[in-house]
C-alpha atoms as a PDB file:
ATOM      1  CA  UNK A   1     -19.322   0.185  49.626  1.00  0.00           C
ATOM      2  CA  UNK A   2     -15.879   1.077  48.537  1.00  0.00           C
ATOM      3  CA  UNK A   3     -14.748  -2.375  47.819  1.00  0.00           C
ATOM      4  CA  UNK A   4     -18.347  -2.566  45.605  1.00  0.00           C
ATOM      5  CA  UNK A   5     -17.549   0.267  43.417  1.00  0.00           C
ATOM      6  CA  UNK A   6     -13.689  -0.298  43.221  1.00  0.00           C
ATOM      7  CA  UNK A   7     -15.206  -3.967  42.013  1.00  0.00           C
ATOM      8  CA  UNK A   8     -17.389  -2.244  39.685  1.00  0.00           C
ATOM      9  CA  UNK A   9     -14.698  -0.083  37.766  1.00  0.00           C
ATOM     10  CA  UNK A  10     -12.801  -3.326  37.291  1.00  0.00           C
ATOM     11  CA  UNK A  11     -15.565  -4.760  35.277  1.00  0.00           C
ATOM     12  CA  UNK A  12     -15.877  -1.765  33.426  1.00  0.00           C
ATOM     13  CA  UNK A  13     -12.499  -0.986  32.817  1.00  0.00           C
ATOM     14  CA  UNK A  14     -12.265  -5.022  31.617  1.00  0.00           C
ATOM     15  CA  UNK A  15     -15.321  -4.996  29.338  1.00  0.00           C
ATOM     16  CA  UNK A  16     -14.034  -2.064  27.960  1.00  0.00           C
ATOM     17  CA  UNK A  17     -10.578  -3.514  27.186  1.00  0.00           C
ATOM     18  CA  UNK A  18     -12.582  -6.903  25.821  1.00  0.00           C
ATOM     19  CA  UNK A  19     -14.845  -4.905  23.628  1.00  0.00           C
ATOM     20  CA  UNK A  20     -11.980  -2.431  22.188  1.00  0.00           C
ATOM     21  CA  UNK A  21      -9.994  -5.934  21.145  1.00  0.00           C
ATOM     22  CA  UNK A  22     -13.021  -7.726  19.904  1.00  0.00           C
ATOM     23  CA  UNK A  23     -12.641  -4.706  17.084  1.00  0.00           C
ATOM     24  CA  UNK A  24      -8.547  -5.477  16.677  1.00  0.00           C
ATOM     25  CA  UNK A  25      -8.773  -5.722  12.744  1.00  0.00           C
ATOM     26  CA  UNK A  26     -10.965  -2.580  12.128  1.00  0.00           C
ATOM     27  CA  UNK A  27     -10.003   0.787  11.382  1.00  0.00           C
ATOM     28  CA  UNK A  28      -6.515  -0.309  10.351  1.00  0.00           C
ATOM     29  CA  UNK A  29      -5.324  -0.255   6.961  1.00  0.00           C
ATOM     30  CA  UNK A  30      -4.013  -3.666   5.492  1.00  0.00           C
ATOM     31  CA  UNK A  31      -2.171  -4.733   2.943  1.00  0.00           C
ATOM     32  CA  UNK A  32      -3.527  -5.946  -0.440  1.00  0.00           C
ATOM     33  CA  UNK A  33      -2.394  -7.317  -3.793  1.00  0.00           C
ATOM     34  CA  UNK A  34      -2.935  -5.258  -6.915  1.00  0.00           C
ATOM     35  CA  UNK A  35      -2.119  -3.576 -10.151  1.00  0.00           C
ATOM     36  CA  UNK A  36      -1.826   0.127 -11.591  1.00  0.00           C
ATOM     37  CA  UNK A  37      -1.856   1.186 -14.775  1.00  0.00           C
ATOM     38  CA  UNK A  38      -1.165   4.924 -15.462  1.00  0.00           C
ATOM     39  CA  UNK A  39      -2.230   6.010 -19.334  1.00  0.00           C
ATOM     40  CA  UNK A  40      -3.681   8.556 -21.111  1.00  0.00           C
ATOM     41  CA  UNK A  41      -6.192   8.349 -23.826  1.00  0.00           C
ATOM     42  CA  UNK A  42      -9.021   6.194 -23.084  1.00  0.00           C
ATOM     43  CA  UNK A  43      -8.994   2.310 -22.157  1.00  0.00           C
ATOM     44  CA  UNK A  44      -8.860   0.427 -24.486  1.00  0.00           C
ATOM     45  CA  UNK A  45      -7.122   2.416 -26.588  1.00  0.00           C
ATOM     46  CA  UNK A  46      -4.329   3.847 -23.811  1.00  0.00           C
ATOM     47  CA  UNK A  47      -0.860   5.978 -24.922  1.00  0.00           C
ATOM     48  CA  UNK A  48       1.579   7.049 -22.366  1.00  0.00           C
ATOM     49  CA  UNK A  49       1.163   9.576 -20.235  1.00  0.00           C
ATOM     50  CA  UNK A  50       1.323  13.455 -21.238  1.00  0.00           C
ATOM     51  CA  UNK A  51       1.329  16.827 -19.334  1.00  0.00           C
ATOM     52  CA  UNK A  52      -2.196  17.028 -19.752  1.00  0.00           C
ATOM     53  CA  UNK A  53      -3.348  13.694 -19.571  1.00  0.00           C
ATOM     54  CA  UNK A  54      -2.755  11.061 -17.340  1.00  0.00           C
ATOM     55  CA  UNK A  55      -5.121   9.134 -15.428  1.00  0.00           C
ATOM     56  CA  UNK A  56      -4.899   5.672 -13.509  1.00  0.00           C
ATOM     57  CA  UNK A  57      -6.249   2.485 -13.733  1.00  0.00           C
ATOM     58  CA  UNK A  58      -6.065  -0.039 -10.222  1.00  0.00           C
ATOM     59  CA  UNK A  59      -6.604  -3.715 -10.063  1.00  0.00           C
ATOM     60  CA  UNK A  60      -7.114  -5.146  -7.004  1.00  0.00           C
ATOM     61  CA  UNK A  61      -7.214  -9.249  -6.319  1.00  0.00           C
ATOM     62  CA  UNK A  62      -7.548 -11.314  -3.478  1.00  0.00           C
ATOM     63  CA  UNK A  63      -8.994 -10.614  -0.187  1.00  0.00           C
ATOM     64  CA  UNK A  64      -9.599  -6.806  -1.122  1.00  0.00           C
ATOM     65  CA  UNK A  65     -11.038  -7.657  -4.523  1.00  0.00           C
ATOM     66  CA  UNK A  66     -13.178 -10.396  -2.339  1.00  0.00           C
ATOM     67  CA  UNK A  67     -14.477  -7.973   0.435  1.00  0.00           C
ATOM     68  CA  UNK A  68     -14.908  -5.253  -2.350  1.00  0.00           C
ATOM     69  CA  UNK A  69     -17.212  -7.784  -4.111  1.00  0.00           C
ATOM     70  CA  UNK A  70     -19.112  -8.592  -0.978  1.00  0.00           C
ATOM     71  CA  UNK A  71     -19.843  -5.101  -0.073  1.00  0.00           C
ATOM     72  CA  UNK A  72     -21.165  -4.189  -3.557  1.00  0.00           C
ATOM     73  CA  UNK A  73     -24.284  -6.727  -4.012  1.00  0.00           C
ATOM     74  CA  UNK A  74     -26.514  -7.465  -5.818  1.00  0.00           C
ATOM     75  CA  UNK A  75     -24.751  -9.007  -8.996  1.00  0.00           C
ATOM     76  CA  UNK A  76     -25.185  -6.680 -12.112  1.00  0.00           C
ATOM     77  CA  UNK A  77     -27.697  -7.987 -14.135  1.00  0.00           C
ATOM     78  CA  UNK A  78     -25.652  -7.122 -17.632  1.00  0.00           C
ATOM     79  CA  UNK A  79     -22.174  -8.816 -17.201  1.00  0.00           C
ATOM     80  CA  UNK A  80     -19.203  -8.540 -19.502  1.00  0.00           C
ATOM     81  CA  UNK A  81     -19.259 -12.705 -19.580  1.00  0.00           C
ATOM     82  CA  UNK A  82     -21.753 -15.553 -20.342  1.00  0.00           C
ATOM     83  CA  UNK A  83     -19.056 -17.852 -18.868  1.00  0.00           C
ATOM     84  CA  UNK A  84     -20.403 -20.529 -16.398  1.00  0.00           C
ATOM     85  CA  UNK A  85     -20.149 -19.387 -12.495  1.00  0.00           C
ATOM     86  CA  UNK A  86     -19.149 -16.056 -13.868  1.00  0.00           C
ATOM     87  CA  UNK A  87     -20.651 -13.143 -11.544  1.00  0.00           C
ATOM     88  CA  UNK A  88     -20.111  -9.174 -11.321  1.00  0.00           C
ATOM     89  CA  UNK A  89     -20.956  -6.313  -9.384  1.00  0.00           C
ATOM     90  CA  UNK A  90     -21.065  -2.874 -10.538  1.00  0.00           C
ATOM     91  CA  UNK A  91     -21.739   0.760  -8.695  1.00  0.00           C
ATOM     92  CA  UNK A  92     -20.730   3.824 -10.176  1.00  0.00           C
ATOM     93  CA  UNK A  93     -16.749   3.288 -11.306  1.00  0.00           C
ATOM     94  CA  UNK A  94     -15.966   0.524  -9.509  1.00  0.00           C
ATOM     95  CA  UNK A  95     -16.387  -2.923 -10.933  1.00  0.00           C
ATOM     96  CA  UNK A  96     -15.960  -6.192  -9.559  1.00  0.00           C
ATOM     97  CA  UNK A  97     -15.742 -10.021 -10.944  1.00  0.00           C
ATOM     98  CA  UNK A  98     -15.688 -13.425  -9.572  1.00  0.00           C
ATOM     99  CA  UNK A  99     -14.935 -16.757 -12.007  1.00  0.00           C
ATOM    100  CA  UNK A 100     -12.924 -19.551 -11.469  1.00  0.00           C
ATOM    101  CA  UNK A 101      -9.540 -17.393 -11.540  1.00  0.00           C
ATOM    102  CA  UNK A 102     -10.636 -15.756  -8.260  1.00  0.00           C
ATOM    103  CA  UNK A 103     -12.331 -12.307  -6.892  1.00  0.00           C
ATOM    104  CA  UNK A 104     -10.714  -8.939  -9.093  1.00  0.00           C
ATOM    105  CA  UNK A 105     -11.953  -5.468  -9.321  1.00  0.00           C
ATOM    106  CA  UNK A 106     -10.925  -2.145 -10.805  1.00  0.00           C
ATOM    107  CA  UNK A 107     -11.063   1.623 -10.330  1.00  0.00           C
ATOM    108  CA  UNK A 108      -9.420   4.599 -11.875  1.00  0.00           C
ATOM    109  CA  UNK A 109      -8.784   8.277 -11.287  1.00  0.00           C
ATOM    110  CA  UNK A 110      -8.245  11.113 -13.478  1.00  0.00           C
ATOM    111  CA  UNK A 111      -4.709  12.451 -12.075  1.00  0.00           C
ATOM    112  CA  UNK A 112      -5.431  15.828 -13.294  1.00  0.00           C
ATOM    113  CA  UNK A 113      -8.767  16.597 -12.004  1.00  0.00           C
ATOM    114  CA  UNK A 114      -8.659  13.755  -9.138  1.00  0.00           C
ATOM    115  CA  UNK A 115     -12.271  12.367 -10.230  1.00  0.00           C
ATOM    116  CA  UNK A 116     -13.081   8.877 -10.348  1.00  0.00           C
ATOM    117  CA  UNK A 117     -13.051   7.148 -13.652  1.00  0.00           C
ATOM    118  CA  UNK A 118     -13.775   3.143 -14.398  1.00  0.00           C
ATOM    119  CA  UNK A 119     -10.889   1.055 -14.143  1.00  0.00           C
ATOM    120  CA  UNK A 120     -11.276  -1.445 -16.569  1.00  0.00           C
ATOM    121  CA  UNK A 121     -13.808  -2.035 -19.998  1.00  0.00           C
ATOM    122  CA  UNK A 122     -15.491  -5.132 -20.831  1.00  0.00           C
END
């Protein structure tokens, strides 16, 4: 009986190890390739930051931009190209694009009040 139980943690305490590094690349951050911009003004029509005023535009490309983009679907039905193979998602201030330069997606924050603003304009 001993033997049968000390058998029966082993499993356990081996499924539980296989499980836990079945999940090795979640919950840790990773590295990513992107782009800030930090402005005040509005986009589009951006000055340098002031006391008051300074908020912050990200771009994000690659594998971020790409798993960004998959999370956010369905594509947006009013895109800011007619361009052929040309798809974007949209949800609240976060935008995302795919064309034949590759997945990219912005977000910004308002560094004085620390709310979420859009990241980029058509």
């Amino acid at each position: 009986m001993k033997k049968l139980r000390a058998m029966a943690l082993g499993a356990l305490t081996l499924f539980s190890l296989a499980y836990a590094g079945g999940n090795g690349d979640w919950g840790g951050y990773r590295p990513f390739k992107g782009s800030y911009l930090i402005y005040s003004n509005e986009l589009g029509e951006q000055q340098p930051p002031t006391a008051h005023d300074r908020k912050i535009s990200f771009m994000v490309t690659g594998t971020v931009a790409r798993d960004m983009f998959d999370s956010m679907a369905p594509d947006s039905k009013e895109r800011c190209s007619v361009e052929k193979g040309y798809r974007e998602r949209n949800k609240e201030n976060v935008s995302c694009s795919l064309d034949h330069d590759g997945y990219v997606c912005h977000f910004g924050f308002n560094l004085r009040s620390g709310k979420s603003i859009a990241g980029s304009i058509c």
